[in-house]
C-alpha atoms as a PDB file:
ATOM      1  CA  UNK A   1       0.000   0.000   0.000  1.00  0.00           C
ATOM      2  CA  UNK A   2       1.259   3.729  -1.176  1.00  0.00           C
ATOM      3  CA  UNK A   3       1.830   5.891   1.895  1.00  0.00           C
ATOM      4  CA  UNK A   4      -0.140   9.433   1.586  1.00  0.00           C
ATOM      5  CA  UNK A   5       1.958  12.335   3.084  1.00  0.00           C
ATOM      6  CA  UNK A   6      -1.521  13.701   3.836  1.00  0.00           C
ATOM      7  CA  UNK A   7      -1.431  11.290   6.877  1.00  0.00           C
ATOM      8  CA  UNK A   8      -1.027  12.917  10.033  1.00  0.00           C
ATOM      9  CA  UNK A   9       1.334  10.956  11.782  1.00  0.00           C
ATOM     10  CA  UNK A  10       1.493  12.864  14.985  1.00  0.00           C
ATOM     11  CA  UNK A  11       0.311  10.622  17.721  1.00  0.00           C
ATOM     12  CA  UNK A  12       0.890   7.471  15.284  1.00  0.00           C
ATOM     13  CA  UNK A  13       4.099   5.777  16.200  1.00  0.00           C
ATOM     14  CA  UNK A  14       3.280   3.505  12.624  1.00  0.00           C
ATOM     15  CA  UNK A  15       3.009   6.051  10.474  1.00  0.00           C
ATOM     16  CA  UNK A  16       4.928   7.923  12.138  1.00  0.00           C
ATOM     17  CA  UNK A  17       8.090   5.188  11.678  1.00  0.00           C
ATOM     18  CA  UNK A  18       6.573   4.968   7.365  1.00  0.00           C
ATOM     19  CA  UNK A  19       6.952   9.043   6.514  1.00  0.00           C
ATOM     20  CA  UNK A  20      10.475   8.813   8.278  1.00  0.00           C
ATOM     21  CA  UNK A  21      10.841   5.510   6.118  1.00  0.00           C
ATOM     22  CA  UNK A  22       9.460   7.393   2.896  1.00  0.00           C
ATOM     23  CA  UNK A  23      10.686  10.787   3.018  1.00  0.00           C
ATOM     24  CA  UNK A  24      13.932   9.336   3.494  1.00  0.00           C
ATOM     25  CA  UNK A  25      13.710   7.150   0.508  1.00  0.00           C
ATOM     26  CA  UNK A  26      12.557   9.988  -1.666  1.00  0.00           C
ATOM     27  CA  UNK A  27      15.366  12.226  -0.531  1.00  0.00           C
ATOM     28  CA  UNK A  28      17.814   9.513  -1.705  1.00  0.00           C
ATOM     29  CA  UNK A  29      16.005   9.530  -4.703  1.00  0.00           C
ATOM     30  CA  UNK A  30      16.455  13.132  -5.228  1.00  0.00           C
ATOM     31  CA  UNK A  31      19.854  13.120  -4.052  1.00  0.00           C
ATOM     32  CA  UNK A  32      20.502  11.276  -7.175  1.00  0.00           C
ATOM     33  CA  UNK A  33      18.790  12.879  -9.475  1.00  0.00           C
ATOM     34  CA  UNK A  34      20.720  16.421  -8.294  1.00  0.00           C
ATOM     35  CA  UNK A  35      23.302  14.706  -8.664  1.00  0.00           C
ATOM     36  CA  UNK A  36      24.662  14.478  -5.224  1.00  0.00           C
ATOM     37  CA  UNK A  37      27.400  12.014  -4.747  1.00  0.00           C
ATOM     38  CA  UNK A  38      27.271   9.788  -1.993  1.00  0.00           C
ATOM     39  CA  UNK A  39      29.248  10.640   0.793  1.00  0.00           C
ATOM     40  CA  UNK A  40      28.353  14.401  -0.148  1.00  0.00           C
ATOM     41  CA  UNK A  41      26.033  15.033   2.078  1.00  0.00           C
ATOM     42  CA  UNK A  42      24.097  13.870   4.976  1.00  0.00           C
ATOM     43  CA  UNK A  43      20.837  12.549   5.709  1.00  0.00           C
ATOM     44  CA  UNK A  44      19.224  13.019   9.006  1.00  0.00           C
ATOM     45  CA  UNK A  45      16.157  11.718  10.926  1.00  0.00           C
ATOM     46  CA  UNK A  46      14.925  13.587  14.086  1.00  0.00           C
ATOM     47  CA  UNK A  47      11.562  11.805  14.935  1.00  0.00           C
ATOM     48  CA  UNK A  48      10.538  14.585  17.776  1.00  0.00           C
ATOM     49  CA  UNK A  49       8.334  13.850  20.093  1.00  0.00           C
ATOM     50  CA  UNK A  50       4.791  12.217  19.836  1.00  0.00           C
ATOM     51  CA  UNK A  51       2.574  15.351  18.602  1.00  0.00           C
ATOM     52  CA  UNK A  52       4.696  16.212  15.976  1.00  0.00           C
ATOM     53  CA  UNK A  53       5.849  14.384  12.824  1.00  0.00           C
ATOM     54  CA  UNK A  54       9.794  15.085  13.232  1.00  0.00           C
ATOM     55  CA  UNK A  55      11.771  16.122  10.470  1.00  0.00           C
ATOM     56  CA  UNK A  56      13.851  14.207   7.911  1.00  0.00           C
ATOM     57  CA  UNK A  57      16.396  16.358   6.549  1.00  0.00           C
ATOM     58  CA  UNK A  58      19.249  16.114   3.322  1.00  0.00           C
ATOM     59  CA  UNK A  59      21.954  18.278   3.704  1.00  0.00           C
ATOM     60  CA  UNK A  60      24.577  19.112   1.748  1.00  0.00           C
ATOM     61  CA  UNK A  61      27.195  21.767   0.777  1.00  0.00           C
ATOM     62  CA  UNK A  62      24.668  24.136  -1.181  1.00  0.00           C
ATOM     63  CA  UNK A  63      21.350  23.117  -0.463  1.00  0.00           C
ATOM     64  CA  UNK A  64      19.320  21.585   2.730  1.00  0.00           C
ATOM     65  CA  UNK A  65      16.223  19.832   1.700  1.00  0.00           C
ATOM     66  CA  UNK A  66      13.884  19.157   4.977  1.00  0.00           C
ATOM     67  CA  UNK A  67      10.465  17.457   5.229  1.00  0.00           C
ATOM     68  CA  UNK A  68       8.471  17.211   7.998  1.00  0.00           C
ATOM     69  CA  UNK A  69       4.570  18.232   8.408  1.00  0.00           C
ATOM     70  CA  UNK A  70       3.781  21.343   9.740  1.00  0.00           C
ATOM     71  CA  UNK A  71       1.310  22.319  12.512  1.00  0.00           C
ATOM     72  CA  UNK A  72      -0.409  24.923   9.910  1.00  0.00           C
ATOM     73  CA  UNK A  73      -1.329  21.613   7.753  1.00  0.00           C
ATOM     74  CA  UNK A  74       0.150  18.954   6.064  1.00  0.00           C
ATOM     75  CA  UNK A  75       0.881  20.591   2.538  1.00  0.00           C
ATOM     76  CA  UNK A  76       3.191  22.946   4.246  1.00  0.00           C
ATOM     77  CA  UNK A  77       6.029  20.239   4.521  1.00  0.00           C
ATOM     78  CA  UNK A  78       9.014  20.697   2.474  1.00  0.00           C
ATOM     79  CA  UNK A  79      11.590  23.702   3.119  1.00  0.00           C
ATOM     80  CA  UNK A  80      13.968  24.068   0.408  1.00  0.00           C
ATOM     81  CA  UNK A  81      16.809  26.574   0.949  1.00  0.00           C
ATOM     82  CA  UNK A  82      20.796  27.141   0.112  1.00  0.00           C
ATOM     83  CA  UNK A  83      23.839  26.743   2.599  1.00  0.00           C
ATOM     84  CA  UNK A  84      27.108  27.146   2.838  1.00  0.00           C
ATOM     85  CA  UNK A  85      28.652  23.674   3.704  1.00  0.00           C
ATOM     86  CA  UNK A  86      27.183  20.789   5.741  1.00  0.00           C
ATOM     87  CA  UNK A  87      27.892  23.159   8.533  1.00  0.00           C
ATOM     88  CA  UNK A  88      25.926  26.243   8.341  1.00  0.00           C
ATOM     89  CA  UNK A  89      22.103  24.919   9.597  1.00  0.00           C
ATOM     90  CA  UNK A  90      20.623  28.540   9.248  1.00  0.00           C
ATOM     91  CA  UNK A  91      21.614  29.050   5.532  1.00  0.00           C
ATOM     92  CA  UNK A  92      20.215  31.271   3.138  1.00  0.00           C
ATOM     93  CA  UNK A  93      16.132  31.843   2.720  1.00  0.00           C
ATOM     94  CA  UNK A  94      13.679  29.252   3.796  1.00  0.00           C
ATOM     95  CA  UNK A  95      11.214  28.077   0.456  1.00  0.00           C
END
């Protein structure tokens, strides 16, 4: 069965653990299709606590790619924005 990113998954520890499982595969996905090499960047999971999604983020030297699902509604969950290095975590304008 497709997972919806419509789903809340706050207060779901299953689909909570599936848009951590899926967001991360499609960031892979998308790492490839940059191209992003491996190894040139980093892919974290922060699953925050149980009313909120968490955040699964793709970070590397020019751009940080982070999904997670908002409290303002669920089609608010990608922020796109450039950085300088896998260092800088406040980087240029959020998208």
């Amino acid at each position: 069965m497709q997972f919806s990113f419509a789903t809340r998954v706050d207060y779901n520890d299953d689909f909570k653990a599936r848009f951590h499982r899926e967001a991360r595969d499609r960031l892979v996905k998308l790492a490839t299709m940059i191209p992003l090499e491996p190894g040139s960047f980093d892919l974290r999971n922060n699953r925050g606590g149980v009313a909120v999604s968490g955040e699964i983020t793709l970070h590397a030297e020019a751009i940080y790619i982070q999904v997670s699902q908002s409290c303002v509604g669920v089609g608010m969950g990608v922020l796109v924005r450039t950085c300088q290095g896998r260092a800088d975590f406040t980087g240029g304008q959020n998208n």
